[in-house]
C-alpha atoms as a PDB file:
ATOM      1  CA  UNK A   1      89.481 198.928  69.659  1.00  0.00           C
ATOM      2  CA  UNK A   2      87.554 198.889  72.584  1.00  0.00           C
ATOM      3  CA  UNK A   3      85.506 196.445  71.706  1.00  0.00           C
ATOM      4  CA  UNK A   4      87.846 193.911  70.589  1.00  0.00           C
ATOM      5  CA  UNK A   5      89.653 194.220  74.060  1.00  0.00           C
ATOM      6  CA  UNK A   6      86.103 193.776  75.404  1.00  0.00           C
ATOM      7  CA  UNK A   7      85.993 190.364  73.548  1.00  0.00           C
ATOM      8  CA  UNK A   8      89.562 189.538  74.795  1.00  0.00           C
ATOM      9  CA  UNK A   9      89.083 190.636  78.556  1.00  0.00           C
ATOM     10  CA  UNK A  10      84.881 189.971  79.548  1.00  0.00           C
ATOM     11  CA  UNK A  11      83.739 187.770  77.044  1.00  0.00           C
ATOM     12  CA  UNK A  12      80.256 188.136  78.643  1.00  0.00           C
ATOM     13  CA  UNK A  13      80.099 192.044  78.613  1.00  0.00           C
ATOM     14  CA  UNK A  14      81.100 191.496  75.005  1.00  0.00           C
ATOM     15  CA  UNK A  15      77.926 189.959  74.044  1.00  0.00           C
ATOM     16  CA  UNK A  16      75.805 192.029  75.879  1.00  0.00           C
ATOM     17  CA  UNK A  17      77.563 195.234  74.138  1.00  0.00           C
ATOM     18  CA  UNK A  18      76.957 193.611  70.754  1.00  0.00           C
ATOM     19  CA  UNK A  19      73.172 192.954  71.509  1.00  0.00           C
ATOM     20  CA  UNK A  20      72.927 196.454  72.378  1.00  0.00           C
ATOM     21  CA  UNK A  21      73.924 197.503  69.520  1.00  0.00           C
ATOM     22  CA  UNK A  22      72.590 195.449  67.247  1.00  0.00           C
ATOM     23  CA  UNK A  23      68.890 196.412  68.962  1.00  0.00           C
ATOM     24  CA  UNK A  24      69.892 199.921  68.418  1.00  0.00           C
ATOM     25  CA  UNK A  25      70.925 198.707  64.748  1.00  0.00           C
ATOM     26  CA  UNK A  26      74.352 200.212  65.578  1.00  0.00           C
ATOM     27  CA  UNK A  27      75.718 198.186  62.836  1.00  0.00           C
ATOM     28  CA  UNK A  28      78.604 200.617  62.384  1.00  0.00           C
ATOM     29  CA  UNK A  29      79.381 199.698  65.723  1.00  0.00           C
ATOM     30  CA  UNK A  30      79.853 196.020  65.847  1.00  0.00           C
ATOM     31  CA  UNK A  31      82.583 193.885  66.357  1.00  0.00           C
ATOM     32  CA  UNK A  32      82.285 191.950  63.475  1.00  0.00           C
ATOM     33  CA  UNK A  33      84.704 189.733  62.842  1.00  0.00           C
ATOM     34  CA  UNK A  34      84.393 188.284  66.383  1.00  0.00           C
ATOM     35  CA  UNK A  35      80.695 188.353  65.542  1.00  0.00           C
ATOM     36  CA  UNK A  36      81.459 185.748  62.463  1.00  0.00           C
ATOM     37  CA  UNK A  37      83.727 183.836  64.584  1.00  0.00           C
ATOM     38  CA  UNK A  38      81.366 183.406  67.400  1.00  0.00           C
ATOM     39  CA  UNK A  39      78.320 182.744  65.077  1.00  0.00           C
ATOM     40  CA  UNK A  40      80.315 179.769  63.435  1.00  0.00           C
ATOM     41  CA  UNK A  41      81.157 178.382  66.919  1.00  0.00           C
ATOM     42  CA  UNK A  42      77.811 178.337  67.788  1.00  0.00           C
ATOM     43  CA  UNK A  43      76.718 176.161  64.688  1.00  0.00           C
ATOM     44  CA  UNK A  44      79.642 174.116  65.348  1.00  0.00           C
ATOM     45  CA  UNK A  45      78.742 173.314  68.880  1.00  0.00           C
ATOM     46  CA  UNK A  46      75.186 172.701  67.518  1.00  0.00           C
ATOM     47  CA  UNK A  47      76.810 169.442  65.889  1.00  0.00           C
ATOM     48  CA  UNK A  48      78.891 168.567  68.363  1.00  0.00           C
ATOM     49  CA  UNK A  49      76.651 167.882  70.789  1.00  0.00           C
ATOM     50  CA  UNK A  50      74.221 166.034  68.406  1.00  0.00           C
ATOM     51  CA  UNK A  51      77.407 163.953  67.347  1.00  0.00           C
ATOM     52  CA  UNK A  52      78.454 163.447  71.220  1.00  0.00           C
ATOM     53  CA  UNK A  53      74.688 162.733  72.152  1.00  0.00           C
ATOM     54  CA  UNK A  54      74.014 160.127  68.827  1.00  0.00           C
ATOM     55  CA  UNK A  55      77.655 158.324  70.325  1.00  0.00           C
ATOM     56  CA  UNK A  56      76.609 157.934  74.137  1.00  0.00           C
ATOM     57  CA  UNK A  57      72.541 156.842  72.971  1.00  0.00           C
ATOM     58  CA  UNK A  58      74.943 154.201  70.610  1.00  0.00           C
ATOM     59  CA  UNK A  59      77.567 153.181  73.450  1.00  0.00           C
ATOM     60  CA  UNK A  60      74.354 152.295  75.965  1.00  0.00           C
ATOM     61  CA  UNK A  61      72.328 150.547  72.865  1.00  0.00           C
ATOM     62  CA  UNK A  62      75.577 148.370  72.319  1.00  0.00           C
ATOM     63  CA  UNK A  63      75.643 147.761  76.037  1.00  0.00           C
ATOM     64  CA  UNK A  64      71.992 146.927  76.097  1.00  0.00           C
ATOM     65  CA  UNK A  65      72.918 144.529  73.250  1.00  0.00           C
ATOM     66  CA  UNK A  66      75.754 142.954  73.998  1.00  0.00           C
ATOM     67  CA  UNK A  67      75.853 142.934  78.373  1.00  0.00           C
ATOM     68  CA  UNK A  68      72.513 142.181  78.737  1.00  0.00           C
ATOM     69  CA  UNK A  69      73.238 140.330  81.989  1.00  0.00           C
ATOM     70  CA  UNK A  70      74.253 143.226  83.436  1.00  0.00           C
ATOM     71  CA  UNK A  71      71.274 145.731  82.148  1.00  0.00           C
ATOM     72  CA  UNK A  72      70.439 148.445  84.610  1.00  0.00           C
ATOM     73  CA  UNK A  73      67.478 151.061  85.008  1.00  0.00           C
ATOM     74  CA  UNK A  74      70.343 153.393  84.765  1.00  0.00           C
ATOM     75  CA  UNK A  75      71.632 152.115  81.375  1.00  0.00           C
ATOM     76  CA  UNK A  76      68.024 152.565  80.264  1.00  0.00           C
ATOM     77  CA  UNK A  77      67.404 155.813  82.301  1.00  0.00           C
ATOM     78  CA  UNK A  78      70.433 157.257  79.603  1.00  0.00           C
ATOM     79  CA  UNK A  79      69.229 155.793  76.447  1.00  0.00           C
ATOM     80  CA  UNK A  80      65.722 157.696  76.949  1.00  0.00           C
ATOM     81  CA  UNK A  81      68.071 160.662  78.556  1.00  0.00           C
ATOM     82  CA  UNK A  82      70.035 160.841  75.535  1.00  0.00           C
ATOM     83  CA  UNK A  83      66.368 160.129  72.950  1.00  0.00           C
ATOM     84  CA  UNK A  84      64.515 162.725  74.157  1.00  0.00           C
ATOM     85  CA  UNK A  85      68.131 165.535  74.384  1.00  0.00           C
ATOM     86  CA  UNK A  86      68.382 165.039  70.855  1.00  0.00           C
ATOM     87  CA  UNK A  87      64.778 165.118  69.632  1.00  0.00           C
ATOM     88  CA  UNK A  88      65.085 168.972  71.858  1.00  0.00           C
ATOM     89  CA  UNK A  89      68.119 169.499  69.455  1.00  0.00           C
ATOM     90  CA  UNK A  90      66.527 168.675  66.195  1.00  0.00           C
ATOM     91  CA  UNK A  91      63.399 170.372  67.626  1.00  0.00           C
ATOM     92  CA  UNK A  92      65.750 173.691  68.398  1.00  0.00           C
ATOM     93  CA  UNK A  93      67.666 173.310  64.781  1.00  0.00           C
ATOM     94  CA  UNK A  94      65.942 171.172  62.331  1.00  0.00           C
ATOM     95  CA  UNK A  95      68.297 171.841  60.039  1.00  0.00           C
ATOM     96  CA  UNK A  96      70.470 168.957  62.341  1.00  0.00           C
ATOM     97  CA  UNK A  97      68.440 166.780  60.976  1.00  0.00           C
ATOM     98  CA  UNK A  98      70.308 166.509  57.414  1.00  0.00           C
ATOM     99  CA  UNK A  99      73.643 166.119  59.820  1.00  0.00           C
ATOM    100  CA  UNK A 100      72.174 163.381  61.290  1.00  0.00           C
ATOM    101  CA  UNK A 101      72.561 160.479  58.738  1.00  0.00           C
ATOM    102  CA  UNK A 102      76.420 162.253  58.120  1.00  0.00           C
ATOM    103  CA  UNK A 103      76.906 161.783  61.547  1.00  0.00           C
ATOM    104  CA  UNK A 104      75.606 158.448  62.272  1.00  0.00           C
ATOM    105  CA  UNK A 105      78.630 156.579  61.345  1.00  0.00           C
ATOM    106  CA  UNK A 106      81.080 159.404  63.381  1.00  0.00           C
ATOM    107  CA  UNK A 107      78.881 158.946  66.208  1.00  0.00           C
ATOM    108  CA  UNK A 108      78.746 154.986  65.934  1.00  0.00           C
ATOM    109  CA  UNK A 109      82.759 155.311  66.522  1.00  0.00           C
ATOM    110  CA  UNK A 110      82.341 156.902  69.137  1.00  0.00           C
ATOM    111  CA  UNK A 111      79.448 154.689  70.722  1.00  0.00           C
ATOM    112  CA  UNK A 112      81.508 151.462  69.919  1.00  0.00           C
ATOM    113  CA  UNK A 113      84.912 152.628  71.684  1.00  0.00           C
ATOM    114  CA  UNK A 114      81.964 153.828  75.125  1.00  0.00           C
ATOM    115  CA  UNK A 115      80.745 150.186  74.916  1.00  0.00           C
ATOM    116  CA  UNK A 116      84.267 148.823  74.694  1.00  0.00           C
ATOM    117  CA  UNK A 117      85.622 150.201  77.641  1.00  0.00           C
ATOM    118  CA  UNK A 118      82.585 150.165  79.593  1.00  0.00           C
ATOM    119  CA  UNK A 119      81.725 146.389  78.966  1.00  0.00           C
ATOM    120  CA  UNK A 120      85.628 145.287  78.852  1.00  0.00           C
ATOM    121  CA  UNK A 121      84.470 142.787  76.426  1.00  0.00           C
ATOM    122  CA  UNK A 122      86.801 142.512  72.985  1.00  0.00           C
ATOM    123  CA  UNK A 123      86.262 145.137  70.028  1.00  0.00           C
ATOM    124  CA  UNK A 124      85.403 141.503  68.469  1.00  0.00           C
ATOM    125  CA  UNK A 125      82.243 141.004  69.607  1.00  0.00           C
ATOM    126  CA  UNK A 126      80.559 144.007  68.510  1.00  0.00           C
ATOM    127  CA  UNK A 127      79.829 144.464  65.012  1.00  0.00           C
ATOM    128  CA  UNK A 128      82.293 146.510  63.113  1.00  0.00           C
ATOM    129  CA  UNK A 129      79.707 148.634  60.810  1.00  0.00           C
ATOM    130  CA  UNK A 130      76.311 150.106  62.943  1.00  0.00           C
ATOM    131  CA  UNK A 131      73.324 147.290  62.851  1.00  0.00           C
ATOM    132  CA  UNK A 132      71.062 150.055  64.088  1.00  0.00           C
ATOM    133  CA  UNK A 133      69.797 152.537  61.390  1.00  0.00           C
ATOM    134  CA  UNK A 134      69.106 156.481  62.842  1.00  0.00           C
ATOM    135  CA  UNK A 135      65.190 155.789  63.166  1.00  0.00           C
ATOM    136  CA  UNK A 136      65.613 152.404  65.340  1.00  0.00           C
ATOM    137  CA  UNK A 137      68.034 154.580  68.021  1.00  0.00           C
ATOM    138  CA  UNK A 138      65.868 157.478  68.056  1.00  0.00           C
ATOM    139  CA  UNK A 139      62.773 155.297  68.419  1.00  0.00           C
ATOM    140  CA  UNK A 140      61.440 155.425  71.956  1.00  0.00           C
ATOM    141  CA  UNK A 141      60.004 151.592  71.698  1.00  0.00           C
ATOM    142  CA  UNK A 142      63.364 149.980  70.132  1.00  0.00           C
ATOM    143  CA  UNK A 143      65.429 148.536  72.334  1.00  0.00           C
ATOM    144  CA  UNK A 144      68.433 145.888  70.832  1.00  0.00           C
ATOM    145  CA  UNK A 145      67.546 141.848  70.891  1.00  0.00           C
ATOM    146  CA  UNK A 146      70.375 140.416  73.435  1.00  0.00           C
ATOM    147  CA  UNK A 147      73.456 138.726  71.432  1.00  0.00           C
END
């Protein structure tokens, strides 16, 4: 019971309690359903941020794209930002790389509705289905043809 209070009240002192004991192989000892739970978040948050990451690298493509009268070394200082943050994520889980093409389209959303507010131009005059493939946005040379 103590444990699970642990987990409740010092989230931090939890974890270092359950390392503990699982480097003393303590495994009668461990809190394991919180164990699950937290082990799950953890590949959860693993997509998320590939997901969030794939939508912002999108967003500043489309903004490249379509505002190219307003391009920026900032705009491109994100797009190689956001390139080389996810090639460390599939680098760190390479596994990600399957959830990448699933993704693509989520993220795309995502990237479209960025560029929309950012650019204030209509949802009209971007394309409605991604004209980048996953290789072309994670290529370090592409960069989008104005429109």
């Amino acid at each position: 019971m103590y444990t699970y209070n642990l987990y409740k009240k010092d989230f931090y002192a939890w974890t270092q309690e359950q390392v503990s004991k699982l480097t003393t192989q303590q495994w009668d000892q461990l809190d394991t359903l919180n164990l699950i739970e937290e082990i799950e978040t953890l590949g959860r948050k693993e997509r998320q941020e590939l997901r969030n990451r794939l939508g912002i690298l999108l967003g500043h493509l489309l903004k490249w794209q379509f505002q190219s009268e307003k391009r920026s070394n900032s705009c491109l200082g994100t797009i190689r930002e956001q390139r080389i943050q996810i090639k460390l994520l599939l680098s760190d889980s390479p596994s990600l790389k399957f959830y990448l093409e699933e993704v693509f389209l989520t993220a795309y959303e995502l990237g479209l509705a960025f560029a929309i507010r950012e650019t204030e131009l209509g949802e009209q005059v971007f394309p409605e289905i991604c004209v980048y493939t996953a290789q072309q946005a994670l290529n370090p040379e592409f960069l989008p043809e104005s429109k």
